[in-house]
C-alpha atoms as a PDB file:
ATOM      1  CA  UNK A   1     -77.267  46.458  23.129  1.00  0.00           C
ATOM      2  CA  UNK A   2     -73.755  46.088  22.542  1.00  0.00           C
ATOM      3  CA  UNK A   3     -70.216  45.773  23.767  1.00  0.00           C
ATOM      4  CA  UNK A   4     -67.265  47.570  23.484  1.00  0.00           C
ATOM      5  CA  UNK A   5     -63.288  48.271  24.316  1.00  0.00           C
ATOM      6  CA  UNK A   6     -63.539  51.875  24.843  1.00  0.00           C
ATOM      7  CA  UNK A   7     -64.507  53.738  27.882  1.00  0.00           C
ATOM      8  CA  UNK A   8     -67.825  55.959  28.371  1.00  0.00           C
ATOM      9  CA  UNK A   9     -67.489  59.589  26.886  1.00  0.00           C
ATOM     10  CA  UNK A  10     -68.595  62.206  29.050  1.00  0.00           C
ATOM     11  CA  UNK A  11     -72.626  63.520  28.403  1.00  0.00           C
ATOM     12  CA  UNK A  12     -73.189  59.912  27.008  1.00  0.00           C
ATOM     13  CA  UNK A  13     -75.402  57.010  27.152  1.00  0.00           C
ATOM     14  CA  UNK A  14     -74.043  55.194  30.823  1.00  0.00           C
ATOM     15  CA  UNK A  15     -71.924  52.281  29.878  1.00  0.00           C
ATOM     16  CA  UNK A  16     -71.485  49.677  32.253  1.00  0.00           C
ATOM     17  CA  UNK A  17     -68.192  47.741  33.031  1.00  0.00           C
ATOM     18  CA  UNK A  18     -67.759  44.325  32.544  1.00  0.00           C
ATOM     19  CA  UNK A  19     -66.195  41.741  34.578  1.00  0.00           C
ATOM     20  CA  UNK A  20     -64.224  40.502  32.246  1.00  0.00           C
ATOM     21  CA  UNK A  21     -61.506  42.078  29.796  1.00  0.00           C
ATOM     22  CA  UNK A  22     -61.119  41.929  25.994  1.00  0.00           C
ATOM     23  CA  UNK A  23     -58.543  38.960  24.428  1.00  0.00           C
ATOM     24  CA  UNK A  24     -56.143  42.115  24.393  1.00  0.00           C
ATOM     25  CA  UNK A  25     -57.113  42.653  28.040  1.00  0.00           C
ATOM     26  CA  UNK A  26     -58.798  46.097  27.599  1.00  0.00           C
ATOM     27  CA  UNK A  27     -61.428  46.435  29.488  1.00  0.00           C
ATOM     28  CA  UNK A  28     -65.104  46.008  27.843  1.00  0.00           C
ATOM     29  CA  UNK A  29     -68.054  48.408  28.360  1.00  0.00           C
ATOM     30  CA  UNK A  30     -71.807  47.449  27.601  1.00  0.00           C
ATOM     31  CA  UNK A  31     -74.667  49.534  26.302  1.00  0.00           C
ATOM     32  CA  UNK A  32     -77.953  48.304  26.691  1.00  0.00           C
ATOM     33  CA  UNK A  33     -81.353  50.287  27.957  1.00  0.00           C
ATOM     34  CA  UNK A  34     -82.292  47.229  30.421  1.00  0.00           C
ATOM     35  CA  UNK A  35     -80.568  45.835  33.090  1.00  0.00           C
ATOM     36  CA  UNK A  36     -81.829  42.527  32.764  1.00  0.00           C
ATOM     37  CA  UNK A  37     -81.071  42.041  29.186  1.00  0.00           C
ATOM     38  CA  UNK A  38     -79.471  38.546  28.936  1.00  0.00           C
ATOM     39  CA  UNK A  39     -75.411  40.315  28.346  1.00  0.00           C
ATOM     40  CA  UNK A  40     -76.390  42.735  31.929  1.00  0.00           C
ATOM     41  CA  UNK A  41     -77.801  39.419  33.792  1.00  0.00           C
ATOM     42  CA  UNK A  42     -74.748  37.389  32.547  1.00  0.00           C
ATOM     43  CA  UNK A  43     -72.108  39.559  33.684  1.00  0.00           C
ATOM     44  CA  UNK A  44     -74.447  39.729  36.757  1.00  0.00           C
ATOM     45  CA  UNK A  45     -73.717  35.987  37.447  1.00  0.00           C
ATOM     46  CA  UNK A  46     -69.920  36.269  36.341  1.00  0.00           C
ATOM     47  CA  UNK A  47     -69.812  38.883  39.154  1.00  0.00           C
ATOM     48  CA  UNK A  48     -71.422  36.877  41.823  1.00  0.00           C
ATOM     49  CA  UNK A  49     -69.099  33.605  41.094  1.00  0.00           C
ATOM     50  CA  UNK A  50     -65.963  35.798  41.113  1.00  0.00           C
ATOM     51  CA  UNK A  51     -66.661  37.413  44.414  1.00  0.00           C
ATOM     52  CA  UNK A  52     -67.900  33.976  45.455  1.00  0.00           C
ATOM     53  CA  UNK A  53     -64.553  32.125  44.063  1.00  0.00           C
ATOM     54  CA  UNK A  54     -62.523  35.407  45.941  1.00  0.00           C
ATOM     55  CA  UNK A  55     -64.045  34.589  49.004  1.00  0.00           C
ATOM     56  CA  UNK A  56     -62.329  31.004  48.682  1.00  0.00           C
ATOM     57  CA  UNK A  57     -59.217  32.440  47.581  1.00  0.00           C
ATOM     58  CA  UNK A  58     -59.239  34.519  51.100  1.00  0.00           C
ATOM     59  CA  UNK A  59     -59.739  31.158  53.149  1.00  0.00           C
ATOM     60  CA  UNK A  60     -57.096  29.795  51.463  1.00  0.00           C
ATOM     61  CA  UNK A  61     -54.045  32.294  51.709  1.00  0.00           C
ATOM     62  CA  UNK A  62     -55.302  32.766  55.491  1.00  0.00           C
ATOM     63  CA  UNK A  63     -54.804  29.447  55.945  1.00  0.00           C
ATOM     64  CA  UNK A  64     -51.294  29.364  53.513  1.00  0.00           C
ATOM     65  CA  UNK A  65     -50.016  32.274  55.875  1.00  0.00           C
ATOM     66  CA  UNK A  66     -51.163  30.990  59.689  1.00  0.00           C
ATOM     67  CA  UNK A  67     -49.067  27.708  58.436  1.00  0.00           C
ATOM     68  CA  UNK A  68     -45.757  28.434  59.164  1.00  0.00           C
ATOM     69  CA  UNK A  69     -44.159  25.549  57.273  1.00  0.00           C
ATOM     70  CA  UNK A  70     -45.728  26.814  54.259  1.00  0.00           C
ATOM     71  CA  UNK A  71     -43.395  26.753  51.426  1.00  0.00           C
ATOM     72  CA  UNK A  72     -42.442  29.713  48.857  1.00  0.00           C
ATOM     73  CA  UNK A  73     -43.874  27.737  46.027  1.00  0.00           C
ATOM     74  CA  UNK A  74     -47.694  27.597  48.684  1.00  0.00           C
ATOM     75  CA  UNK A  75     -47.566  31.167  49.403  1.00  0.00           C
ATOM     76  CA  UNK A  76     -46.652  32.318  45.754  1.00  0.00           C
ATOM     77  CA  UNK A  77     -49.607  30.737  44.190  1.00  0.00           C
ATOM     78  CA  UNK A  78     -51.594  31.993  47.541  1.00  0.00           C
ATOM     79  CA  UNK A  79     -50.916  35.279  46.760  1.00  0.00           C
ATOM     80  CA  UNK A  80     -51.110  34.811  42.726  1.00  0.00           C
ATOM     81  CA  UNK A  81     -54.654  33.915  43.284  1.00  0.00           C
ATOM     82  CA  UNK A  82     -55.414  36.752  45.870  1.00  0.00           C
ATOM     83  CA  UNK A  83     -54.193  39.172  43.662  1.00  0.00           C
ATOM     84  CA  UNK A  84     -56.467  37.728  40.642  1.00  0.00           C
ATOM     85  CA  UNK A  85     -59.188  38.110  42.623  1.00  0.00           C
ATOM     86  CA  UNK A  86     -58.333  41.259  43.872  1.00  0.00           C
ATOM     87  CA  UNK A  87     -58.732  42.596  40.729  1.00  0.00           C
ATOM     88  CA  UNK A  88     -61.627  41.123  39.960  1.00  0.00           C
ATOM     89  CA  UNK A  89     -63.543  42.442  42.985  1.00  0.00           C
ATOM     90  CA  UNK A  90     -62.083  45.963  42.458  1.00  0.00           C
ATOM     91  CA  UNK A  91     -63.538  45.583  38.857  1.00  0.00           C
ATOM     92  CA  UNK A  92     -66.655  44.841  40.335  1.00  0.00           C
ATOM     93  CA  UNK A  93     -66.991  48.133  42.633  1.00  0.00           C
ATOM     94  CA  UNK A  94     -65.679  50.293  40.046  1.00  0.00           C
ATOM     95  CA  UNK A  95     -68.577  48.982  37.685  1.00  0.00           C
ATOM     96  CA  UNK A  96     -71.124  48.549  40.963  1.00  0.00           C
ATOM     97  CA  UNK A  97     -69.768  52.542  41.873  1.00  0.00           C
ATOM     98  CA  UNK A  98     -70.373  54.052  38.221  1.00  0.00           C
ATOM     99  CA  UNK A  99     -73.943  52.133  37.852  1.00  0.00           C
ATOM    100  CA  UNK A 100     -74.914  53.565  41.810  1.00  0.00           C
ATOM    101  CA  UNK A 101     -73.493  57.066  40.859  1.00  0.00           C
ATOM    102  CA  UNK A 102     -75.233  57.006  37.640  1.00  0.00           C
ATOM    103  CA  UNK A 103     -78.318  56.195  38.980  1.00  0.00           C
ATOM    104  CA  UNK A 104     -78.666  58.974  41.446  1.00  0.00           C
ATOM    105  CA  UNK A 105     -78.247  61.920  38.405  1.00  0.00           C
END
């Protein structure tokens, strides 16, 4: 098993994408032959709590935008925080999409 910064290289071992990103904020790739090694069922819970925390994020800029004396400062952070969660749940399907795909060659 083991993690790294660089992409999957066609004809290769399947990496899978992690949800999270290097310090640099490259994205990190693991290699392991199991998915329930303890790295594949960690990033399996990191996933869950971020599409968990993104469905609080959507409750809260629907209810920033329906109130219409919502400051800037209210619907900046609103939409700050959609947009980190945004890409954390497109993360997610891209890593969910190359793990499906691989599975069905």
């Amino acid at each position: 098993m083991s993690v790294t910064e660089e992409p999957p290289a066609p004809d290769t071992c399947e990496l899978r994408l992690l949800p999270w990103t290097a310090p640099n904020g490259k994205p990190c790739y693991l290699s392991t032959d199991s998915d329930h090694s303890r790295l594949s069922l960690l990033a399996d819970d990191i996933e869950a709590a971020q599409l968990d925390s993104g469905e609080q994020v959507l409750v809260g800029a629907r209810a920033v935008l329906a109130d219409t004396k919502a400051g800037e400062r209210a619907v900046r952070f609103a939409l700050t925080r959609a947009a980190e969660s945004l890409e954390d749940v497109l993360r997610i399907a891209v890593s969910r999409g190359a793990r499906i795909s691989g599975s069905q060659t």
